[in-house]
PDB file of N, CA and C in Angstrom:
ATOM      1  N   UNK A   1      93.791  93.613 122.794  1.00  0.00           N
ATOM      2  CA  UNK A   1      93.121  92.895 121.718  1.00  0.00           C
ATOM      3  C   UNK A   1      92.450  93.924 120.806  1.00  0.00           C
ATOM      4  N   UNK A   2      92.776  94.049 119.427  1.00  0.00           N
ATOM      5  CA  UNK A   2      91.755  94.367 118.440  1.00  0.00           C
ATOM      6  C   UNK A   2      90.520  94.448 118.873  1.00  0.00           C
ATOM      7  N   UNK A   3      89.723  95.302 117.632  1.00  0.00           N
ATOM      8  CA  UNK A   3      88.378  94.910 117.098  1.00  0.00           C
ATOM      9  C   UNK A   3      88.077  93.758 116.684  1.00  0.00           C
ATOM     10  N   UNK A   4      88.725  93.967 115.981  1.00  0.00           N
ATOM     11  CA  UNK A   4      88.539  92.205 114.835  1.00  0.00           C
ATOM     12  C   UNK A   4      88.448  90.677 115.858  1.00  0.00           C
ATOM     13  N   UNK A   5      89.982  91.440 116.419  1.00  0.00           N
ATOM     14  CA  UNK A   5      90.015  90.112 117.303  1.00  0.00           C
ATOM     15  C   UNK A   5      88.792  89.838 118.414  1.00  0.00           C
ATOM     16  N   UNK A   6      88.134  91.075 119.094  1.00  0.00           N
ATOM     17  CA  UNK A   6      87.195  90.910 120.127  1.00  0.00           C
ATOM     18  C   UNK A   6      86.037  90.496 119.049  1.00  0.00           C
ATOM     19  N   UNK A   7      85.751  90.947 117.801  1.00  0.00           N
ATOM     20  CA  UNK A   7      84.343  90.558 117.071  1.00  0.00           C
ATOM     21  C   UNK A   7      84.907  88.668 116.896  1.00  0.00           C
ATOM     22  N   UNK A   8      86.399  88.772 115.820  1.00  0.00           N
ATOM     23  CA  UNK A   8      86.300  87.082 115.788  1.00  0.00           C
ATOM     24  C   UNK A   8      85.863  86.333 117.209  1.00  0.00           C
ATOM     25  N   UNK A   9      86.262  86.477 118.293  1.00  0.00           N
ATOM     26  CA  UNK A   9      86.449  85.495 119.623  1.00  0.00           C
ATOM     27  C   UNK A   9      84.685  85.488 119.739  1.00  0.00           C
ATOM     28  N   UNK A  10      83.665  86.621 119.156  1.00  0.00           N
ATOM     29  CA  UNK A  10      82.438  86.688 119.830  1.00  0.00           C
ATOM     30  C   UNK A  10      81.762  85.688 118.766  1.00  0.00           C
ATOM     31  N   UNK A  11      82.602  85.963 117.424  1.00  0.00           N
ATOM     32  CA  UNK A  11      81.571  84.933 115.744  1.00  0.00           C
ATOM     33  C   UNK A  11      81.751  83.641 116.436  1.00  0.00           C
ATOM     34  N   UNK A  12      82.853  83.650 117.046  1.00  0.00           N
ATOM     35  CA  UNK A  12      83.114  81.970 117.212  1.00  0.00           C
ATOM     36  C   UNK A  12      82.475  81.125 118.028  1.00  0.00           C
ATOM     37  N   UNK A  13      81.648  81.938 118.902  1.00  0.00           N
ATOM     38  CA  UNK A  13      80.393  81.135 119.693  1.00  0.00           C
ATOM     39  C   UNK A  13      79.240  81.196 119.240  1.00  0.00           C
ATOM     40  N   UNK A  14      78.849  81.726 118.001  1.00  0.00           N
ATOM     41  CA  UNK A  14      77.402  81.874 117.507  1.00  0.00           C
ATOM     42  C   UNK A  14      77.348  80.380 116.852  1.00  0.00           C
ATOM     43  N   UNK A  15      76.010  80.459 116.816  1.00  0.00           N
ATOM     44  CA  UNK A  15      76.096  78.983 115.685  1.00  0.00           C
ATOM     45  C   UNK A  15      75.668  79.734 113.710  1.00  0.00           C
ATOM     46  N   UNK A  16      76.277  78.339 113.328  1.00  0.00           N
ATOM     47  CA  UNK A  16      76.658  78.874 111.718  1.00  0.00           C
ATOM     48  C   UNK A  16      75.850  79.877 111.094  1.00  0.00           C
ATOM     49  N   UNK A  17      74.296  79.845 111.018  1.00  0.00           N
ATOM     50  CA  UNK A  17      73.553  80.735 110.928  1.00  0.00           C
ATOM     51  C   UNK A  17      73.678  81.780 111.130  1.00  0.00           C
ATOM     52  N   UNK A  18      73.714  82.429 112.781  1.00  0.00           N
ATOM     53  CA  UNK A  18      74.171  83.889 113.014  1.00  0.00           C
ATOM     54  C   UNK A  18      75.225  84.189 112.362  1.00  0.00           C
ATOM     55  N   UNK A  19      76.776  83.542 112.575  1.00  0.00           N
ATOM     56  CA  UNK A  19      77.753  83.902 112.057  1.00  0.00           C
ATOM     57  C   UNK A  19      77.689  84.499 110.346  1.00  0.00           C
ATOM     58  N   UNK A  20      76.575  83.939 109.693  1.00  0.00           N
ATOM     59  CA  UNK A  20      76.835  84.371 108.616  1.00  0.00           C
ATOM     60  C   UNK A  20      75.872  85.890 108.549  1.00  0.00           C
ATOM     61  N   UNK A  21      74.275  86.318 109.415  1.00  0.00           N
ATOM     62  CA  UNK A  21      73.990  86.903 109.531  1.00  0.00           C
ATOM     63  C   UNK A  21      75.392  88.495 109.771  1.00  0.00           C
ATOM     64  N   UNK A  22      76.265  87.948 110.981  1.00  0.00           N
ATOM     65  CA  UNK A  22      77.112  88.846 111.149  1.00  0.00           C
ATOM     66  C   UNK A  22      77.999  89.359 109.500  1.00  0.00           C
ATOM     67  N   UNK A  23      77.967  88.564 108.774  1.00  0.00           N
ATOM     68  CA  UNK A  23      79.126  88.660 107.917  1.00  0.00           C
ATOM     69  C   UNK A  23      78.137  89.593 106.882  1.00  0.00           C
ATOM     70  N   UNK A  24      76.747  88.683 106.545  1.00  0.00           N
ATOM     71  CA  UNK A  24      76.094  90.136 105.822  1.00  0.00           C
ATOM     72  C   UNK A  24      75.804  91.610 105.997  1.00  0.00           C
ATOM     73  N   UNK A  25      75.697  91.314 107.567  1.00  0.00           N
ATOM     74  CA  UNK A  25      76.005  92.658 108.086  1.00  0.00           C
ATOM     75  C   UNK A  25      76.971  93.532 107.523  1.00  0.00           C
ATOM     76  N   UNK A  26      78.228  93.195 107.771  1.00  0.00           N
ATOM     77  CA  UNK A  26      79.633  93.471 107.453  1.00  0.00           C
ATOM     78  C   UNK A  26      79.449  94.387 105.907  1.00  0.00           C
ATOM     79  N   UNK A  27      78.923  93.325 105.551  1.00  0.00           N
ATOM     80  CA  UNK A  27      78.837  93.824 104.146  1.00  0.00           C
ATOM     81  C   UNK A  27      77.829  94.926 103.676  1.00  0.00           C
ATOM     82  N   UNK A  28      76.798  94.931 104.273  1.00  0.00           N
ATOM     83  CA  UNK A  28      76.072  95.882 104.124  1.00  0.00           C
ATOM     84  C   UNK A  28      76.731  97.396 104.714  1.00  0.00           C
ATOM     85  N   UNK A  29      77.328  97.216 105.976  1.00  0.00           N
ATOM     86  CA  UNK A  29      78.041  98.619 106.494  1.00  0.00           C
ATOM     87  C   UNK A  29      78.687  98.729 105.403  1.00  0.00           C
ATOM     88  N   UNK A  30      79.709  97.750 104.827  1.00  0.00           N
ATOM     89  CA  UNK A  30      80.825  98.418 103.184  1.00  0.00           C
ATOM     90  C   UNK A  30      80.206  98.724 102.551  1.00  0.00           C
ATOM     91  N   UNK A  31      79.085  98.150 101.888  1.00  0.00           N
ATOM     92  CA  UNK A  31      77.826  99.123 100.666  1.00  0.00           C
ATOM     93  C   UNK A  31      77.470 100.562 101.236  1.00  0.00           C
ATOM     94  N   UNK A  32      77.308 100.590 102.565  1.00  0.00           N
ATOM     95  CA  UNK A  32      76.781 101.583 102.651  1.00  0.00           C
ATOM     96  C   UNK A  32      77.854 102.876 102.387  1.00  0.00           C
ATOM     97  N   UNK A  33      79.055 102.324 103.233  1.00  0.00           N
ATOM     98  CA  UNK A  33      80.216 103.427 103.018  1.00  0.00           C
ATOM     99  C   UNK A  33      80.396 103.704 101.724  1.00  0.00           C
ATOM    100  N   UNK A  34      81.067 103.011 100.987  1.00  0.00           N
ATOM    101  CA  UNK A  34      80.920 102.979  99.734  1.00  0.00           C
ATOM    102  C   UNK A  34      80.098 104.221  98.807  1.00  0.00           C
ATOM    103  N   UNK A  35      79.086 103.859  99.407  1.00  0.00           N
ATOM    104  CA  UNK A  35      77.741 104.447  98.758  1.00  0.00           C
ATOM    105  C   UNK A  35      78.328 106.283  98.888  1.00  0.00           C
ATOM    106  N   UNK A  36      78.711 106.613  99.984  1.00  0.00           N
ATOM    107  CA  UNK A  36      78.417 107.749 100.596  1.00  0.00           C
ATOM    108  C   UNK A  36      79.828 108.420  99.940  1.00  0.00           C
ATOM    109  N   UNK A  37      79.505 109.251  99.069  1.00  0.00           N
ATOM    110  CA  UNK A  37      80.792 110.218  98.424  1.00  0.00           C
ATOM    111  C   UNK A  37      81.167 111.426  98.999  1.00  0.00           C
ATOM    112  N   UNK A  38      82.067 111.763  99.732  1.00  0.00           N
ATOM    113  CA  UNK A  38      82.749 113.084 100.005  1.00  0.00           C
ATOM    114  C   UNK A  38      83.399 113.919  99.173  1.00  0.00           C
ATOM    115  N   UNK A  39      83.230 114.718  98.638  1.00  0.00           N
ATOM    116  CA  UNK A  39      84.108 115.499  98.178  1.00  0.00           C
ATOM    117  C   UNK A  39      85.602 115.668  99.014  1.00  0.00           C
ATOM    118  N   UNK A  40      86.248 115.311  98.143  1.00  0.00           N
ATOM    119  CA  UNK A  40      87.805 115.482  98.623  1.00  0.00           C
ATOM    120  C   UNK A  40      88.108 116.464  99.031  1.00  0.00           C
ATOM    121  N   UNK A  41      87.536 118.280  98.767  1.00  0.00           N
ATOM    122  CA  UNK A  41      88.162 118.908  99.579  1.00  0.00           C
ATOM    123  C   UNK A  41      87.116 118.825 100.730  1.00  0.00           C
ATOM    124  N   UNK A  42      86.058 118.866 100.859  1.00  0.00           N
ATOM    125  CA  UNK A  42      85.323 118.505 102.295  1.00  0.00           C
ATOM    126  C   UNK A  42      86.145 117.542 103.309  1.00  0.00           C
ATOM    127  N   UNK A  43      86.810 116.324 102.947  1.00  0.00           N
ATOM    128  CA  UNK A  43      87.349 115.837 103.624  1.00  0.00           C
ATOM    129  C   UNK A  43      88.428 116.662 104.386  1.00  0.00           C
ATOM    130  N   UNK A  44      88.768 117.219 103.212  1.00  0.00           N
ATOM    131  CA  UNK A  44      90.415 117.634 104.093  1.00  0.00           C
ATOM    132  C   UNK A  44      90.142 118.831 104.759  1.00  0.00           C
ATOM    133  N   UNK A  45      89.281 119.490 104.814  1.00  0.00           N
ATOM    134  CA  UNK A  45      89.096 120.729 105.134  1.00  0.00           C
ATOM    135  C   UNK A  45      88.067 120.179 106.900  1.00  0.00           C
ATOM    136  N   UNK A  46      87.439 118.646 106.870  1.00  0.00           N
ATOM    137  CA  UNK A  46      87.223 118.317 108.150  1.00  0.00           C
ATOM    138  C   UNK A  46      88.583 117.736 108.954  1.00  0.00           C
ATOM    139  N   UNK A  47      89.237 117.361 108.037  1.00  0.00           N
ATOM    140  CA  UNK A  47      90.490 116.494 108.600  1.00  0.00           C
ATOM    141  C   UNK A  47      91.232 117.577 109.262  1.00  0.00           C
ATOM    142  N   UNK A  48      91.754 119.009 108.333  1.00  0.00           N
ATOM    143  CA  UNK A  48      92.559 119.790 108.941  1.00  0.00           C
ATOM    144  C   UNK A  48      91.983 120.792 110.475  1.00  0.00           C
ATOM    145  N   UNK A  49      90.302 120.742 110.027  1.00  0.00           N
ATOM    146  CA  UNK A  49      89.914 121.342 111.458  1.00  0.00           C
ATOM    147  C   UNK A  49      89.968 120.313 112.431  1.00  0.00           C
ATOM    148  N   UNK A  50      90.020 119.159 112.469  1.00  0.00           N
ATOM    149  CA  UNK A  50      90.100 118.171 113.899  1.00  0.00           C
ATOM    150  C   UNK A  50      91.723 118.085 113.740  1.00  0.00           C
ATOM    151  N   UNK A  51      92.682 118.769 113.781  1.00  0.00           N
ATOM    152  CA  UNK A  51      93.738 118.588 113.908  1.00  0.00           C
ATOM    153  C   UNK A  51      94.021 119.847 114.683  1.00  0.00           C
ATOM    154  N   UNK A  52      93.656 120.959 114.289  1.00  0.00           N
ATOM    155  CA  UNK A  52      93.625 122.263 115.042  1.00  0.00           C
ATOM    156  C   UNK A  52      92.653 122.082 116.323  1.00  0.00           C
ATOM    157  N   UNK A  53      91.805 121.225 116.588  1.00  0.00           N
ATOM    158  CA  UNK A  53      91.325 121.230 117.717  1.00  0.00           C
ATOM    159  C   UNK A  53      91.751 120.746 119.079  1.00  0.00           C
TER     160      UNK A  53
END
């Protein structure tokens, strides 16, 4: 089973309230990512050292 699938099977016993608490959640982790800019070669230059490791 997924993530998704183990988080949906867990939303589906909350009552309506929490469930939506969970979903703002959700959304706040995407703002936050979002938020956070990497420089493109920083990325690749972490990407290519966890590949050599």
């Amino acid at each position: 089973m997924t993530v998704a699938e183990l988080a949906y099977e867990q939303i589906k016993t909350l009552p309506e309230n929490q469930a939506r608490e969970v979903l703002d959640f959700i959304g706040y982790l995407k703002e936050k990512r979002a938020s956070i800019k990497i420089p493109a070669t920083w990325a690749r230059r972490v990407r290519s050292q966890a590949i050599l490791a």
